[in-house]
N, C-alpha and C. Protein backbone atom coordinates (compact mmCIF):
# COMPACT_ATOMS: atom_id res chain seq x y z
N UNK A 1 8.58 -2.05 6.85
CA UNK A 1 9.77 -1.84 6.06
C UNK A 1 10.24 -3.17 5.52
N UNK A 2 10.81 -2.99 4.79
CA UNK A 2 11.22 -4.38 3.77
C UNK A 2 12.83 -4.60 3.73
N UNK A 3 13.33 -5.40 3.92
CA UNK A 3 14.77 -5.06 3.29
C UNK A 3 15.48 -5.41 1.88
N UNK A 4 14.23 -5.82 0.75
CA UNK A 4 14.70 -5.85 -0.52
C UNK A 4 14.59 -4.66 -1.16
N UNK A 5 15.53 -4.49 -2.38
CA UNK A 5 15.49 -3.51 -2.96
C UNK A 5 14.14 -3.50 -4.17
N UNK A 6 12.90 -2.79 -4.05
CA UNK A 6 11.77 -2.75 -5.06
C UNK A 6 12.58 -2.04 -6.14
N UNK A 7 13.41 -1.11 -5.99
CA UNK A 7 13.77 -0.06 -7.29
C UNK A 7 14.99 -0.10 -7.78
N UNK A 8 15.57 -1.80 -7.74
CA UNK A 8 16.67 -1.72 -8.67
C UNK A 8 16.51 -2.28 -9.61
N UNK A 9 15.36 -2.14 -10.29
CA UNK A 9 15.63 -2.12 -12.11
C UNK A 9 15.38 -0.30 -12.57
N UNK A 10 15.46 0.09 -11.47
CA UNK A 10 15.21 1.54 -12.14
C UNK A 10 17.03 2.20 -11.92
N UNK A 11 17.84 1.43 -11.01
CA UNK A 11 18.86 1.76 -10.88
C UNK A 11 19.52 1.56 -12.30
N UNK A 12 20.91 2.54 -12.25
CA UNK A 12 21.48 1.84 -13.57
C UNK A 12 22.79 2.83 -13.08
N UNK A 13 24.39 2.13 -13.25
CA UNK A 13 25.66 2.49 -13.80
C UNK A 13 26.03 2.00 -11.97
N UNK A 14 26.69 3.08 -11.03
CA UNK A 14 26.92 2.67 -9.93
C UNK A 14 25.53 3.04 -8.85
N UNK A 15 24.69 3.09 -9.20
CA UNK A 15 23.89 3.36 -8.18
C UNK A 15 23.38 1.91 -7.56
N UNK A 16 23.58 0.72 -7.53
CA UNK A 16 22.97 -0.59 -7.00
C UNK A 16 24.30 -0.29 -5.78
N UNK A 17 25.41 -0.24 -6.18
CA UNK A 17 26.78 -0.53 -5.24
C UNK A 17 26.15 1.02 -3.89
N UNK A 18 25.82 2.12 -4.48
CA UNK A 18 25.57 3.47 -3.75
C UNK A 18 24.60 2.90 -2.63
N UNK A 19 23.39 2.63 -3.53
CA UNK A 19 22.11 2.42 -2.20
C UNK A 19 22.69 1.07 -1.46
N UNK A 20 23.20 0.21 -1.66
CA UNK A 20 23.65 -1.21 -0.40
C UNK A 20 24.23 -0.79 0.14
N UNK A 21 25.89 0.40 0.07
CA UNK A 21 26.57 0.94 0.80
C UNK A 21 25.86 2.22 2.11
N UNK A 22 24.74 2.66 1.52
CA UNK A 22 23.87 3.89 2.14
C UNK A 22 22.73 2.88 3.39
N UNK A 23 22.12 1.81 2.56
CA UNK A 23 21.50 0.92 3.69
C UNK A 23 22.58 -0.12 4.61
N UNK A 24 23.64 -0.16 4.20
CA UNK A 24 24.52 -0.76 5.62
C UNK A 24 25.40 0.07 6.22
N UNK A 25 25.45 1.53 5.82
CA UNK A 25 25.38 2.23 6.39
C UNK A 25 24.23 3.08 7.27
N UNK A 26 23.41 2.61 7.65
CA UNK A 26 22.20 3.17 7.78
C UNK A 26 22.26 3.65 9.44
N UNK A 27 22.32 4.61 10.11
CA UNK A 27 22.06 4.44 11.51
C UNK A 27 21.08 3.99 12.15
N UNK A 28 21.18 2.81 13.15
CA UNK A 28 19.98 2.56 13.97
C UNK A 28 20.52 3.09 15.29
N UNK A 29 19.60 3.64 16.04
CA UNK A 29 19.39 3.17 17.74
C UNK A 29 19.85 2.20 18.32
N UNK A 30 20.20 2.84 19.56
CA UNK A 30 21.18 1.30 20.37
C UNK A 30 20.14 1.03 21.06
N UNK A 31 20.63 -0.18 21.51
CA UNK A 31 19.70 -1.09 21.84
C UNK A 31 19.12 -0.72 23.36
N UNK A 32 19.61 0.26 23.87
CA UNK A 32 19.11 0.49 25.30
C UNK A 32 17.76 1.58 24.87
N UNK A 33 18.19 2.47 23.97
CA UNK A 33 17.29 3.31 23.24
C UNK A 33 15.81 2.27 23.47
N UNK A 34 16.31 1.52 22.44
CA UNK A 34 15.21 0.80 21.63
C UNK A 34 14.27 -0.33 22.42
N UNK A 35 15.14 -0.56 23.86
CA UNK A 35 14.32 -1.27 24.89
C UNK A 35 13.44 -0.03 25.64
N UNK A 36 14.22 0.83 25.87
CA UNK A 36 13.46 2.23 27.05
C UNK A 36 12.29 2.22 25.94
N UNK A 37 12.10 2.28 24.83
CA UNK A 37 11.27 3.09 23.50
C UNK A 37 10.00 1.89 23.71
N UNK A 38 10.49 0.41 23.46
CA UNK A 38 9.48 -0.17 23.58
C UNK A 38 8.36 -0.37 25.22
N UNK A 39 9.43 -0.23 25.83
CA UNK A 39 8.88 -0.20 27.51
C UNK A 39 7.81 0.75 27.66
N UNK A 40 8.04 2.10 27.00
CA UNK A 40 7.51 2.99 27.31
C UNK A 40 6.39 3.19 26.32
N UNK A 41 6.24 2.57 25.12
CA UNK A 41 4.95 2.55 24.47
C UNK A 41 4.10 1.40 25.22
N UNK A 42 4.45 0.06 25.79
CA UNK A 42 3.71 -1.00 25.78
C UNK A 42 3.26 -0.20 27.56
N UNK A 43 3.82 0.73 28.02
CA UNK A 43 3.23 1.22 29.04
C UNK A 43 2.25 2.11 29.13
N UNK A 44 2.30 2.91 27.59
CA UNK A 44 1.10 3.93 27.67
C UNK A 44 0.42 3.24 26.52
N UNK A 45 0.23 1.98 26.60
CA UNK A 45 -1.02 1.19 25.56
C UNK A 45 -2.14 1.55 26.22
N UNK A 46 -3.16 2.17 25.57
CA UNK A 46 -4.26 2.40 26.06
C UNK A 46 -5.17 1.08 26.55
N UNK A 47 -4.84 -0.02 25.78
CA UNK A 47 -5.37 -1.09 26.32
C UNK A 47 -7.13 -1.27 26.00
N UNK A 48 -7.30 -0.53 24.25
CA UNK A 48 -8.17 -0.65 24.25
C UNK A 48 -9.02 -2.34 23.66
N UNK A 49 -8.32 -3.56 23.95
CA UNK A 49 -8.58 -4.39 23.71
C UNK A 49 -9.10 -5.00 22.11
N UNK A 50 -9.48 -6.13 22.17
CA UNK A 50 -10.48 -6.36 20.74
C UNK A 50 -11.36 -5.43 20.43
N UNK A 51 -11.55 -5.17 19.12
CA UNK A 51 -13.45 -5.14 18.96
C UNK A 51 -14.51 -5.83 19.26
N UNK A 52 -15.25 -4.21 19.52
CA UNK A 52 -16.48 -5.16 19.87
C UNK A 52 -17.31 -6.51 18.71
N UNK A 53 -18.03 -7.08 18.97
CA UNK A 53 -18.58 -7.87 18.89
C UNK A 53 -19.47 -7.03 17.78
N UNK A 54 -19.77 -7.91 16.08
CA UNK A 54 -21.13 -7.32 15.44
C UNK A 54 -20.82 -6.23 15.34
N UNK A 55 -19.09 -5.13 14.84
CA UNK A 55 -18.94 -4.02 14.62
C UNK A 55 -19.26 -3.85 13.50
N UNK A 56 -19.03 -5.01 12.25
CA UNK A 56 -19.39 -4.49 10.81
C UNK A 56 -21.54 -4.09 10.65
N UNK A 57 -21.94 -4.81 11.84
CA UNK A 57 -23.09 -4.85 11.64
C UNK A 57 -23.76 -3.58 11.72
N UNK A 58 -22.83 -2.95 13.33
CA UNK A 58 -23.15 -1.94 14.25
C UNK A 58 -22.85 -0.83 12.95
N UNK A 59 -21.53 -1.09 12.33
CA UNK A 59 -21.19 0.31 11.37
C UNK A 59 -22.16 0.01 9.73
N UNK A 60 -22.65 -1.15 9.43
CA UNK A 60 -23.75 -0.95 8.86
C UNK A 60 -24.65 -0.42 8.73
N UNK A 61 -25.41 -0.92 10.18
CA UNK A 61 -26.65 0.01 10.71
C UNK A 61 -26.80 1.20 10.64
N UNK A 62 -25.40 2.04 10.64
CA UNK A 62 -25.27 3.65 10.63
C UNK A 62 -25.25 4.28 9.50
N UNK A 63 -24.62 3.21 8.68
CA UNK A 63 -24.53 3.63 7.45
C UNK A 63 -26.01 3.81 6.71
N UNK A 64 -26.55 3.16 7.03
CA UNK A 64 -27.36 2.75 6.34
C UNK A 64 -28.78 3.62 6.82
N UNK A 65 -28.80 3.85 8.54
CA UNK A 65 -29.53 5.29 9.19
C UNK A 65 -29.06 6.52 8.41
N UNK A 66 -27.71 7.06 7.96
CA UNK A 66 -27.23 7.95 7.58
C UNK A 66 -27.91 8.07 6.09
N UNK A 67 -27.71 7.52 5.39
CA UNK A 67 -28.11 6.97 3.61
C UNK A 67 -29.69 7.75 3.70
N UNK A 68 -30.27 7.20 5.03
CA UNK A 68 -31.68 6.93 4.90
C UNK A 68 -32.18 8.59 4.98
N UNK A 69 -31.20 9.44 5.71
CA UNK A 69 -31.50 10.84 6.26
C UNK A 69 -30.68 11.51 5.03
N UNK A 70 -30.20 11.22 4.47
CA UNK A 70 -29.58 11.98 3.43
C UNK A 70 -30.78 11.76 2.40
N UNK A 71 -31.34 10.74 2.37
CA UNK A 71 -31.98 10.62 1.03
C UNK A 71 -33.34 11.12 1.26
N UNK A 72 -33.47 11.18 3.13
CA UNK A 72 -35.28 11.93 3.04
C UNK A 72 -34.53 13.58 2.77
N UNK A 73 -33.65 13.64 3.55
CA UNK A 73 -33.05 15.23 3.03
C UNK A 73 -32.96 15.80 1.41
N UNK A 74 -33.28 14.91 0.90
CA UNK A 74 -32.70 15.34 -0.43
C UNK A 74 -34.33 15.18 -1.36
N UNK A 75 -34.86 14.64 -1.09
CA UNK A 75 -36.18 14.69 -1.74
C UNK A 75 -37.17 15.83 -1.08
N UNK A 76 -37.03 16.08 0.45
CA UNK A 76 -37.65 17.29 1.08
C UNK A 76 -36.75 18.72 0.49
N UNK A 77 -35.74 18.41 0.14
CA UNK A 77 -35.35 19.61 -0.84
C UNK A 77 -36.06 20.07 -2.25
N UNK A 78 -35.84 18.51 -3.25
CA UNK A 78 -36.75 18.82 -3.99
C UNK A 78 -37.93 18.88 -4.00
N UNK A 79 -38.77 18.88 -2.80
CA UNK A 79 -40.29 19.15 -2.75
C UNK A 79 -41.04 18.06 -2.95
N UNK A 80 -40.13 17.01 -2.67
CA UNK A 80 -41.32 15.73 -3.11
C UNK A 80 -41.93 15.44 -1.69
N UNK A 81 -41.63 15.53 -0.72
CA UNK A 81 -42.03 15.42 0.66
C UNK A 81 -42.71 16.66 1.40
């Protein structure tokens, strides 16, 4: 989330005064909320760490096994195989 406005050149007459009054009016969560909220995600982090090691390689390789079975698939269709 951002807190500048992207769409006030599309605003025009009182709508710049409307949306600043609507975003400082905005409700947030109190702060006990928002500690229990974080406690309780960083507790069910699965903890699946970094990536592995050589993933672009690993998801290459597949790609590229996959390509290879699509393309004998597709010529044993047309009968060239």
């Amino acid at each position: 989330m951002s807190n500048g406005h992207e769409t006030e050149p599309e605003l025009d007459g009182s709508e710049p005064e409307l949306a600043e009054r609507l975003s400082a009016q905005r409700p947030v969560p109190g702060a006990g909320f928002r500690g229990a909220l974080g406690r309780r995600l960083a507790a069910d982090d699965p903890g699946y760490g970094p990536r592995p090691e050589r993933l672009r390689l690993t998801v290459a390789a597949c790609c590229a096994g996959g390509s290879l079975l699509v393309a004998l698939g597709a010529l044993s269709a047309v009968g060239i195989l």
